[in-house]
C-alpha atoms as a PDB file:
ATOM      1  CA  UNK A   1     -13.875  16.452   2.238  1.00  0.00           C
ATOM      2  CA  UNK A   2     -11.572  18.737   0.074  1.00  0.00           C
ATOM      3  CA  UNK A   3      -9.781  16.785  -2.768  1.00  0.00           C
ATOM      4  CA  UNK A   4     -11.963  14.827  -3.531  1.00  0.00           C
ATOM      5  CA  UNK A   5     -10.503  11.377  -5.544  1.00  0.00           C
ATOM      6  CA  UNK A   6     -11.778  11.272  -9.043  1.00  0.00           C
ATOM      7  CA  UNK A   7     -10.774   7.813 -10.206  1.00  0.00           C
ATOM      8  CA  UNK A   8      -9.994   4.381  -8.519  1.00  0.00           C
ATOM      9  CA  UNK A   9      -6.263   5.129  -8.445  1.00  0.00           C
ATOM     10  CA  UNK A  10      -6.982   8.175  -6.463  1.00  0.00           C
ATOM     11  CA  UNK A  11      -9.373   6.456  -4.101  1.00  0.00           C
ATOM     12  CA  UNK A  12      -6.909   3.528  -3.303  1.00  0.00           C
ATOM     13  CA  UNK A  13      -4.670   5.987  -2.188  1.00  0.00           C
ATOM     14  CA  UNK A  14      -6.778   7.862  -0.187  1.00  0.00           C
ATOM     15  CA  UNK A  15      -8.427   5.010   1.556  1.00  0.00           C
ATOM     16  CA  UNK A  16      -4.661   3.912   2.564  1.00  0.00           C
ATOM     17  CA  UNK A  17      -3.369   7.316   3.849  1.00  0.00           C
ATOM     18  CA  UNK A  18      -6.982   8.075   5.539  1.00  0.00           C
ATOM     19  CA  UNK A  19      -7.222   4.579   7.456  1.00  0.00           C
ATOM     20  CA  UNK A  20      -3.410   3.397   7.922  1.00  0.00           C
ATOM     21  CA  UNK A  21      -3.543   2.700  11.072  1.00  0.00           C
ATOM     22  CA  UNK A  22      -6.556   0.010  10.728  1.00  0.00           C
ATOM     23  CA  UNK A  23      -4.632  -1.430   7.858  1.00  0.00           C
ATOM     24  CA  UNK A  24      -1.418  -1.394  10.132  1.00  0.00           C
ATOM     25  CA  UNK A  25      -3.160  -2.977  13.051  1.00  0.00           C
ATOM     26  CA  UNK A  26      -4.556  -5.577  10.334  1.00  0.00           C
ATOM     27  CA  UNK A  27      -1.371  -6.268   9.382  1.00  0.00           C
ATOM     28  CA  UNK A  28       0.211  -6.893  12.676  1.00  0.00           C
ATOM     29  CA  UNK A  29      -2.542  -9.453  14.003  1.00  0.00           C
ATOM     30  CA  UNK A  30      -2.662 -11.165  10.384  1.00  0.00           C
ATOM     31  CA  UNK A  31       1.209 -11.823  10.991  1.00  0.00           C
ATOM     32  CA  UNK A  32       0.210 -12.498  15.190  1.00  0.00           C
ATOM     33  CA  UNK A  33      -1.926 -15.329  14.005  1.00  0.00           C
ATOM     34  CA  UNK A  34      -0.279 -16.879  11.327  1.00  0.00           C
ATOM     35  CA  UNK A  35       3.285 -16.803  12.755  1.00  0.00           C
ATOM     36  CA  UNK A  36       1.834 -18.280  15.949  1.00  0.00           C
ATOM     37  CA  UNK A  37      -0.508 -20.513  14.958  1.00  0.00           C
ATOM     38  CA  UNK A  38       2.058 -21.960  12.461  1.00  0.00           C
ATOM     39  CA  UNK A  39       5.183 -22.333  14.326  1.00  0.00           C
ATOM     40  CA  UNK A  40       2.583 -24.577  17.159  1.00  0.00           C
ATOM     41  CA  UNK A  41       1.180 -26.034  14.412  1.00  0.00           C
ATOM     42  CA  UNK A  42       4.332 -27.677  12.835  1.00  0.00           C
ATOM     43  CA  UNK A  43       5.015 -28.566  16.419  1.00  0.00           C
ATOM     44  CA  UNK A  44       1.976 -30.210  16.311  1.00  0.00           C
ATOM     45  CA  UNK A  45       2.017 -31.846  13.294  1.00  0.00           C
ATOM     46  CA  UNK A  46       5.721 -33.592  14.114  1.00  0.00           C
ATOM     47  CA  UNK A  47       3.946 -34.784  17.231  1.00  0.00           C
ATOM     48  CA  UNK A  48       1.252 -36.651  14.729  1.00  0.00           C
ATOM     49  CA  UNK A  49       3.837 -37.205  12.417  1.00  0.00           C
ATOM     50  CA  UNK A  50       5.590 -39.195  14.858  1.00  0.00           C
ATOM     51  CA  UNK A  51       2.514 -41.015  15.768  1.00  0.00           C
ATOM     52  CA  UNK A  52       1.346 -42.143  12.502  1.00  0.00           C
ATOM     53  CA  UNK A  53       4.681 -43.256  11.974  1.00  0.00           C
ATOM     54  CA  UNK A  54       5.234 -45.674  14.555  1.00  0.00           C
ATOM     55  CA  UNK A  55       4.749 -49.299  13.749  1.00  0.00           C
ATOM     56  CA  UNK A  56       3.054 -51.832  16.173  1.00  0.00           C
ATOM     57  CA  UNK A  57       4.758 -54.842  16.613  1.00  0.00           C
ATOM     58  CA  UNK A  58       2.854 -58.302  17.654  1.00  0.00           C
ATOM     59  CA  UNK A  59       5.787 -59.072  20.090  1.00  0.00           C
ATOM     60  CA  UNK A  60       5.000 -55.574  21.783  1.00  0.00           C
ATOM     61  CA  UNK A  61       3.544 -55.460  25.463  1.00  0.00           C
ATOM     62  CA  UNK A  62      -0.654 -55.401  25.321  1.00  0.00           C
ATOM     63  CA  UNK A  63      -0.641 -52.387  27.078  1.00  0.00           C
ATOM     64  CA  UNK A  64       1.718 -50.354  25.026  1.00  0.00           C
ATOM     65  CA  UNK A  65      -0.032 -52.062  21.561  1.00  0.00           C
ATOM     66  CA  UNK A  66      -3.608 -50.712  23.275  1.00  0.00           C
ATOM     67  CA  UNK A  67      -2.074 -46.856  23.832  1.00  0.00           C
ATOM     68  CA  UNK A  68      -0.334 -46.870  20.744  1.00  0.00           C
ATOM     69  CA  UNK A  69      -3.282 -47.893  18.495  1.00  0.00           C
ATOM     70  CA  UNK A  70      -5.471 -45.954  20.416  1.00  0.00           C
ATOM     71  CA  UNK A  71      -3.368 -42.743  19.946  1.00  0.00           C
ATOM     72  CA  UNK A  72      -2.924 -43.447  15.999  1.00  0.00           C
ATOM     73  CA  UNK A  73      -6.319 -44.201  15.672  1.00  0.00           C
ATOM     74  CA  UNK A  74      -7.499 -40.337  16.977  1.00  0.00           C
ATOM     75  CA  UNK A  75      -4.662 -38.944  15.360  1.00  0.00           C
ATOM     76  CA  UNK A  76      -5.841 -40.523  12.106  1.00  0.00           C
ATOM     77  CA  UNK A  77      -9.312 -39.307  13.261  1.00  0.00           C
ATOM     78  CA  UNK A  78      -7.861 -35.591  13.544  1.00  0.00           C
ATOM     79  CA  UNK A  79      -5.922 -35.557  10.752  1.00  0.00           C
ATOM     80  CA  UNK A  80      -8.965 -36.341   8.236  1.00  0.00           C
ATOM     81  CA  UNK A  81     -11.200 -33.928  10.455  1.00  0.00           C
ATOM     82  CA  UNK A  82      -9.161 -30.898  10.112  1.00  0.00           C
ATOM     83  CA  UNK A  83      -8.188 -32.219   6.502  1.00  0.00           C
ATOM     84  CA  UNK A  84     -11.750 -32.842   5.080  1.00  0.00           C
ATOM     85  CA  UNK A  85     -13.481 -29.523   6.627  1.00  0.00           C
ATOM     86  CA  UNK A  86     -13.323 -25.856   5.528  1.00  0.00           C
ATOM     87  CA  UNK A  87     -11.010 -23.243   7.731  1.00  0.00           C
ATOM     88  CA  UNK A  88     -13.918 -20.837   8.152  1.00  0.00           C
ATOM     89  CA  UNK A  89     -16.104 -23.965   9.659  1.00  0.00           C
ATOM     90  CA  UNK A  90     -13.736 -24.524  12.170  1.00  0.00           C
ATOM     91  CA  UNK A  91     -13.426 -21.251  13.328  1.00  0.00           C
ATOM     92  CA  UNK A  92     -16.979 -21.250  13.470  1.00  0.00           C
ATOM     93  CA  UNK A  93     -17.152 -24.730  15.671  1.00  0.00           C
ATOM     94  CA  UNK A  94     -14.020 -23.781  17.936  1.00  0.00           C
ATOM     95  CA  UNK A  95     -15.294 -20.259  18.934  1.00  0.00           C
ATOM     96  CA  UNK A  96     -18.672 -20.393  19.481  1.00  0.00           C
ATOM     97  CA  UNK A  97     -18.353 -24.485  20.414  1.00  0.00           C
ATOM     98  CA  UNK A  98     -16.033 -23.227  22.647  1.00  0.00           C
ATOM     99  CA  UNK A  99     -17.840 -20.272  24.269  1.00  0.00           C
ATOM    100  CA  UNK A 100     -21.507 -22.508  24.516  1.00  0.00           C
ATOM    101  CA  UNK A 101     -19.460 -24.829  26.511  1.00  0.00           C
ATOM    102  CA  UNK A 102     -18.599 -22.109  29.227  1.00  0.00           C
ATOM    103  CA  UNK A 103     -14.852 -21.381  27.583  1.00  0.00           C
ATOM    104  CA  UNK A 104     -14.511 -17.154  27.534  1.00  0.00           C
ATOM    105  CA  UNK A 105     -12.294 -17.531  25.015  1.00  0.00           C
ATOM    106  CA  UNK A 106     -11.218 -14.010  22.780  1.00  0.00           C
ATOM    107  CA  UNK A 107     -10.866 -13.796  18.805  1.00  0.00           C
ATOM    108  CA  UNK A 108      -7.359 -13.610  18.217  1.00  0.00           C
ATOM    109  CA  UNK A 109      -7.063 -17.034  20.541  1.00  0.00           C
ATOM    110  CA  UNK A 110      -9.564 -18.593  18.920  1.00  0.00           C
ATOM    111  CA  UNK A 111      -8.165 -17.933  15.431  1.00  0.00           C
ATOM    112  CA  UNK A 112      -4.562 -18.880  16.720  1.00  0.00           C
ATOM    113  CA  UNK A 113      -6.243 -22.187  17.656  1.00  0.00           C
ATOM    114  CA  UNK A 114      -7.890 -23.176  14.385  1.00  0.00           C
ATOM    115  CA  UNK A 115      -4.789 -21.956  12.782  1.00  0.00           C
ATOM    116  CA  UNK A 116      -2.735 -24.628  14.843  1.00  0.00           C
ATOM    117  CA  UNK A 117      -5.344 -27.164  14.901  1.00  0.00           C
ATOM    118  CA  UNK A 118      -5.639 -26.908  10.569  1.00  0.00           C
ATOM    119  CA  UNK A 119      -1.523 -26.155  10.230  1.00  0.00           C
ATOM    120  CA  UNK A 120      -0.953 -29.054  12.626  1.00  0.00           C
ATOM    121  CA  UNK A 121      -3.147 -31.944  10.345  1.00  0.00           C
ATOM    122  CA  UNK A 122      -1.633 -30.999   7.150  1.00  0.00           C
ATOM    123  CA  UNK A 123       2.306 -30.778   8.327  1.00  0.00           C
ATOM    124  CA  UNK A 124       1.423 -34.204  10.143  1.00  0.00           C
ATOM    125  CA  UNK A 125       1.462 -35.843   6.817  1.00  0.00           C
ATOM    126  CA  UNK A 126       4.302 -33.616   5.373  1.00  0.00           C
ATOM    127  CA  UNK A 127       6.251 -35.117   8.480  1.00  0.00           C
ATOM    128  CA  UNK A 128       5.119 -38.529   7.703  1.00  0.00           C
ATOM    129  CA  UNK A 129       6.201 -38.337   4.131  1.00  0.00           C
ATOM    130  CA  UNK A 130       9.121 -36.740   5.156  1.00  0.00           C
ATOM    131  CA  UNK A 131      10.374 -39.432   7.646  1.00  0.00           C
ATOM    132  CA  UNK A 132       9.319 -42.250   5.032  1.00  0.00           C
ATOM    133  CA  UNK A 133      11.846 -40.404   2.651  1.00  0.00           C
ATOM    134  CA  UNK A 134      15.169 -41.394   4.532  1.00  0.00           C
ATOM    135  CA  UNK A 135      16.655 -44.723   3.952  1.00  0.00           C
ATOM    136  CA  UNK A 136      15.354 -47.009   6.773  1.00  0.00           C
ATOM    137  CA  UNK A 137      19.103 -48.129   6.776  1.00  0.00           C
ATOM    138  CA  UNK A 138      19.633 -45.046   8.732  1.00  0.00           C
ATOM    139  CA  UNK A 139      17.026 -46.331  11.729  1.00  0.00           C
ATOM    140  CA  UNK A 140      18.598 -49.769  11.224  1.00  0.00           C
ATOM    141  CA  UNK A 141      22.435 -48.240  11.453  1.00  0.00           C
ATOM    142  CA  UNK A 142      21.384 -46.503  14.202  1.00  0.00           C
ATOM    143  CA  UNK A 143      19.425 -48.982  16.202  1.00  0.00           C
ATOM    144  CA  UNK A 144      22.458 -51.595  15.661  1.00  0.00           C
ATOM    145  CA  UNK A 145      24.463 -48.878  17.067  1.00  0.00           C
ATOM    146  CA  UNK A 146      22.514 -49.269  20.482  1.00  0.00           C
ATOM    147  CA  UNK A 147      20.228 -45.821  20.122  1.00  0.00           C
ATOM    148  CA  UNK A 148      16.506 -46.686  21.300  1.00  0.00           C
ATOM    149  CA  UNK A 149      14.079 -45.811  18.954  1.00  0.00           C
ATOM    150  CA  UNK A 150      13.161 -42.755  19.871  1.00  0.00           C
ATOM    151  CA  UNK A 151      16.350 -41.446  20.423  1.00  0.00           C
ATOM    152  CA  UNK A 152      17.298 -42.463  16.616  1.00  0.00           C
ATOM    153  CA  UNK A 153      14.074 -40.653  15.608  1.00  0.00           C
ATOM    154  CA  UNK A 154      15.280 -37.027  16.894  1.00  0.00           C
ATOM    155  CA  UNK A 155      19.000 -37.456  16.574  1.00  0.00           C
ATOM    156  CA  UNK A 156      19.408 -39.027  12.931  1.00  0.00           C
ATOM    157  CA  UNK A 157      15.888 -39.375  11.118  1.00  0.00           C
ATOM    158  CA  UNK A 158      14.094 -36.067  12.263  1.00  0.00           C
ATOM    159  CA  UNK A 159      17.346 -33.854  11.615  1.00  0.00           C
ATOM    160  CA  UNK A 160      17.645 -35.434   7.605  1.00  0.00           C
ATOM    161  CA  UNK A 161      13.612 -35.452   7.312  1.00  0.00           C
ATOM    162  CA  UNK A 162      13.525 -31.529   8.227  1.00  0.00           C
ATOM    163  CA  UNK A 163      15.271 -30.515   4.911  1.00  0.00           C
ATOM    164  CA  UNK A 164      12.581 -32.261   3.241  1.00  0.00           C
ATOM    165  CA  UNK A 165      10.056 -30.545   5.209  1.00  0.00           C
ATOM    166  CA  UNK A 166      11.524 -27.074   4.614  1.00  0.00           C
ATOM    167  CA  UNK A 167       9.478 -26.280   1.620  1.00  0.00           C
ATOM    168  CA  UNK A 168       5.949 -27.395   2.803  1.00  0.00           C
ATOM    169  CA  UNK A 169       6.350 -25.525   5.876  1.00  0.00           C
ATOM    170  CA  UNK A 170       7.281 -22.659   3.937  1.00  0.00           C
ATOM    171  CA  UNK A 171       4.348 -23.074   1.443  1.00  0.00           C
ATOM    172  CA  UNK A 172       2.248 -23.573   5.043  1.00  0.00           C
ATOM    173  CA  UNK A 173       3.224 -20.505   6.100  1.00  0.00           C
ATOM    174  CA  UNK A 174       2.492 -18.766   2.986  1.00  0.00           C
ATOM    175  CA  UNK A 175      -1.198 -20.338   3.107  1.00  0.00           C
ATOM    176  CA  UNK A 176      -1.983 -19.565   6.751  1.00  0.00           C
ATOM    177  CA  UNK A 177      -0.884 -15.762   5.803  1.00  0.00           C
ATOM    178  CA  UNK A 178      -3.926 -15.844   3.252  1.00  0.00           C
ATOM    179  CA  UNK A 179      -5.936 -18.018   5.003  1.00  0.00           C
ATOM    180  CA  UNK A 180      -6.524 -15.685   8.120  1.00  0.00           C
ATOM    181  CA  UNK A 181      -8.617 -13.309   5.928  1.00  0.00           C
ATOM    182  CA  UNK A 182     -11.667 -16.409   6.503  1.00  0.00           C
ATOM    183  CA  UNK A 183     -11.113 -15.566  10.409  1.00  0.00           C
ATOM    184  CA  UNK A 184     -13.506 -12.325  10.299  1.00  0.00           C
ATOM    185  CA  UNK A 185     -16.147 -14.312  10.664  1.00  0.00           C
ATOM    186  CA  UNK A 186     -15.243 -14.978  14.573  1.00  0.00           C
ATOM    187  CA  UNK A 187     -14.467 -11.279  14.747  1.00  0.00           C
ATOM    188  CA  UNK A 188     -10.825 -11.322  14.381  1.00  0.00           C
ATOM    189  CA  UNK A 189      -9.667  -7.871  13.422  1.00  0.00           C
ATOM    190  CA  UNK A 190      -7.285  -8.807  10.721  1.00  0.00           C
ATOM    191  CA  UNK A 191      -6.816  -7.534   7.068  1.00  0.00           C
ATOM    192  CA  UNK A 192     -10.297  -8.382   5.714  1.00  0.00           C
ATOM    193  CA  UNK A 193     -12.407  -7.145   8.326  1.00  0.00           C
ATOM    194  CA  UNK A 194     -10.430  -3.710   8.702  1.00  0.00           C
ATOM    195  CA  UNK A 195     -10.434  -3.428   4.824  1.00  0.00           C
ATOM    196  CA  UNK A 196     -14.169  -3.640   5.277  1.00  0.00           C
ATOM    197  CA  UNK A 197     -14.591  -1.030   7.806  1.00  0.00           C
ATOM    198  CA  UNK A 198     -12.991   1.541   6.073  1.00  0.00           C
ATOM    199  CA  UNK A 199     -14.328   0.177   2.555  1.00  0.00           C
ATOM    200  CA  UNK A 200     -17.762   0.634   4.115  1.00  0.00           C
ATOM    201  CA  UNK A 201     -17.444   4.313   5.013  1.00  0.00           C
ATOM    202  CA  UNK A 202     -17.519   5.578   1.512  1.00  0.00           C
ATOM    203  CA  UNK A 203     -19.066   3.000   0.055  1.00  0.00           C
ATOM    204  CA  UNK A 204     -15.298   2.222  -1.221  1.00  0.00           C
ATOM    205  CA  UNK A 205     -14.881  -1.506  -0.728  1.00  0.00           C
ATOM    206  CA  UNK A 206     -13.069  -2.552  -4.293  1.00  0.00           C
ATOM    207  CA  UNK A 207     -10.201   0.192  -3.479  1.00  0.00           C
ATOM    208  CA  UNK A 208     -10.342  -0.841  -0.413  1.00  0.00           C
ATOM    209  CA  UNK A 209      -9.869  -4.412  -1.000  1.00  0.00           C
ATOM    210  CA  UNK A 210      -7.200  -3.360  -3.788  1.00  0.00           C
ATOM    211  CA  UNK A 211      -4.944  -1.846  -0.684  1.00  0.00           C
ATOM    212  CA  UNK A 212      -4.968  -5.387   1.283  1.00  0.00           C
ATOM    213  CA  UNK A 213      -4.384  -7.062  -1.645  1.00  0.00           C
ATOM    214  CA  UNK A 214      -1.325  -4.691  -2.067  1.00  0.00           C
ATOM    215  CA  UNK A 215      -0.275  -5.470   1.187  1.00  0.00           C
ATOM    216  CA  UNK A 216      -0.805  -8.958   0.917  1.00  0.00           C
ATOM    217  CA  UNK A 217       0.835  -9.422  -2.203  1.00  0.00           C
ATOM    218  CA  UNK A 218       4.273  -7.609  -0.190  1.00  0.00           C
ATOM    219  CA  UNK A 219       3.855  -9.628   2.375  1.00  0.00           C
ATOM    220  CA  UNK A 220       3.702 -13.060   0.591  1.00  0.00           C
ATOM    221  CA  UNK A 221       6.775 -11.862  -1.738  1.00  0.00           C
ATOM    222  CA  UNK A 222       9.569 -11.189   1.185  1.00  0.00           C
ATOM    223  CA  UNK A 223       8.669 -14.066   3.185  1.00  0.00           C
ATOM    224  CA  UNK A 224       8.573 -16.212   0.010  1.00  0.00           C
ATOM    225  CA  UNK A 225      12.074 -14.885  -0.672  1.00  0.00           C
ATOM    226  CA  UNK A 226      13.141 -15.262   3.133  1.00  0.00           C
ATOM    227  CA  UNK A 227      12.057 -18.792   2.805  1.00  0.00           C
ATOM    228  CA  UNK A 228      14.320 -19.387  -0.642  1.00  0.00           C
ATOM    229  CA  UNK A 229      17.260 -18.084   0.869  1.00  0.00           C
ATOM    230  CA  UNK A 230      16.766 -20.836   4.121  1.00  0.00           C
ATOM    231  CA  UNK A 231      16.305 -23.688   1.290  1.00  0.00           C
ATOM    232  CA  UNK A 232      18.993 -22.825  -0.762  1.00  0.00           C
ATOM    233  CA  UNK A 233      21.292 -22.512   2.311  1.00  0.00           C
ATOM    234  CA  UNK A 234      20.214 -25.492   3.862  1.00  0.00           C
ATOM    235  CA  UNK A 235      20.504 -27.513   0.504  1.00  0.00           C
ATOM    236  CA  UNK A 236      24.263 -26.675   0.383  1.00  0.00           C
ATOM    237  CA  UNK A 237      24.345 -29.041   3.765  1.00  0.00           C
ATOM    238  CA  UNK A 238      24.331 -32.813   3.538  1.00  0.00           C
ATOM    239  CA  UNK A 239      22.202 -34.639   5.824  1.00  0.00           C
ATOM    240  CA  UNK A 240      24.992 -36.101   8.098  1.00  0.00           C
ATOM    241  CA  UNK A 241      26.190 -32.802   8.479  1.00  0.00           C
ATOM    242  CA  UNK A 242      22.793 -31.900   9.583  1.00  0.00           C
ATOM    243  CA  UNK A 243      22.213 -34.735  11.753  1.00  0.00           C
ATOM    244  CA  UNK A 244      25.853 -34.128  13.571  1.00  0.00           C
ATOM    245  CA  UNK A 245      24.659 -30.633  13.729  1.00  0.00           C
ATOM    246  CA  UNK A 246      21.454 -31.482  15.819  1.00  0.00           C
ATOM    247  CA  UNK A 247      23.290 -34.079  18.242  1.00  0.00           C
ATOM    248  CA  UNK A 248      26.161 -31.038  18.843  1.00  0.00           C
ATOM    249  CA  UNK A 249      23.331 -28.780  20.046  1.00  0.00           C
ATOM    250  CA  UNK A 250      21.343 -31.566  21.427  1.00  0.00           C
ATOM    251  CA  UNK A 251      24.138 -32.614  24.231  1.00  0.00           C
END
């Protein structure tokens, strides 16, 4: 090896130039799982949201009272699984779980799964929160107005609750970014682990570790000023705007 770094600066460098494209293909399935699994996650979580939300009603039919509290008792169950248990456990359980039980499932699926699965119990009470926020007159004013339930829930409560939301799902996002570093352990080639392959060639791994911190750090600042711009933008909206927005694009 000619030029031969003398100092940390001049190993960081090297170790970037030298291995860019495992740092580049780190970067892309970092962004793979986290955009993925976070985008089905909030999907997921307004699904529990939604769930957890919904009141039971003694002059409601048996069978609908059984389904209903039997599907907000195992969201409640999921919820304070996913909630009360480290990411890198899960990914532990869900890959090999999955794979003992006769499931060929790859890495990068695996980690977009716990990714959902952890994204999906944490927005569910963001939702919750954020549908508790609106003024139950707007359900009432609705409902008087001869909308069903559920059709008040995605045309006027859901459309006002997502400006709430906004900020946790950013801050979500944000985490998940991070968070996929703890997804090496399933063998998902992301930051970490290719920061540790070429770290481990010259024995380099705190310059090594200083360029995915470098890269993490760039990452975390543009979409954290992507997602400022959205709030700001969407504060300058009031929520019946919003709302008459969603039923426009919803007809």
């Amino acid at each position: 090896m000619t030029n031969t770094p003398t100092n940390s600066f001049e190993w960081v460098w090297f170790i970037a130039q030298k291995y860019s494209e495992l740092f580049i293909r780190g970067t892309w399935i970092t962004l793979v799982v986290s955009v993925i699994g976070t985008l089905t996650g909030f999907l997921l979580g307004y699904a529990v949201g939604m769930i957890e939300d919904v009141s039971i009603s003694k002059d409601d039919h048996p069978v609908k009272r059984c389904i209903l509290g039997a599907l907000k008792a195992a969201a409640k169950v999921y919820v304070e699984l996913f909630r009360g248990t480290p990411m890198i456990v899960q990914a532990m359980i869900v890959f090999y779980g999955l794979r003992q039980s006769g499931f060929e499932i790859d890495s990068i699926s695996a980690g977009i799964l716990v990714t959902l699965l952890n994204t999906g119990a944490y927005m569910s009470e963001t939702v919750r929160a954020g549908i508790k926020s609106i003024d139950p007159g707007q359900r009432e004013g609705a409902l008087a107005l001869g909308m069903s339930p559920v059709s008040a829930m995605f045309h006027i409560i859901l459309p006002q609750a997502f400006k709430n939301i906004v900020p946790e799902m950013a801050n979500m996002f944000l985490t998940n970014l991070k968070m996929t570093s703890v997804l090496n352990v399933i063998g998902v080639q992301e930051l970490f682990l290719q920061a540790k392959t070429a770290g481990g060639t010259y024995y380099k791994y705190l310059e090594s570790y200083l360029v995915i911190a470098i890269i993490y750090l760039v990452l975390c600042f543009v979409f954290s000023r992507i997602f400022t711009l959205v709030e700001k933008k969407m504060a300058n909206k009031k929520d019946y705007v919003l709302a008459i927005e969603y039923m426009e694009n919803t007809q």
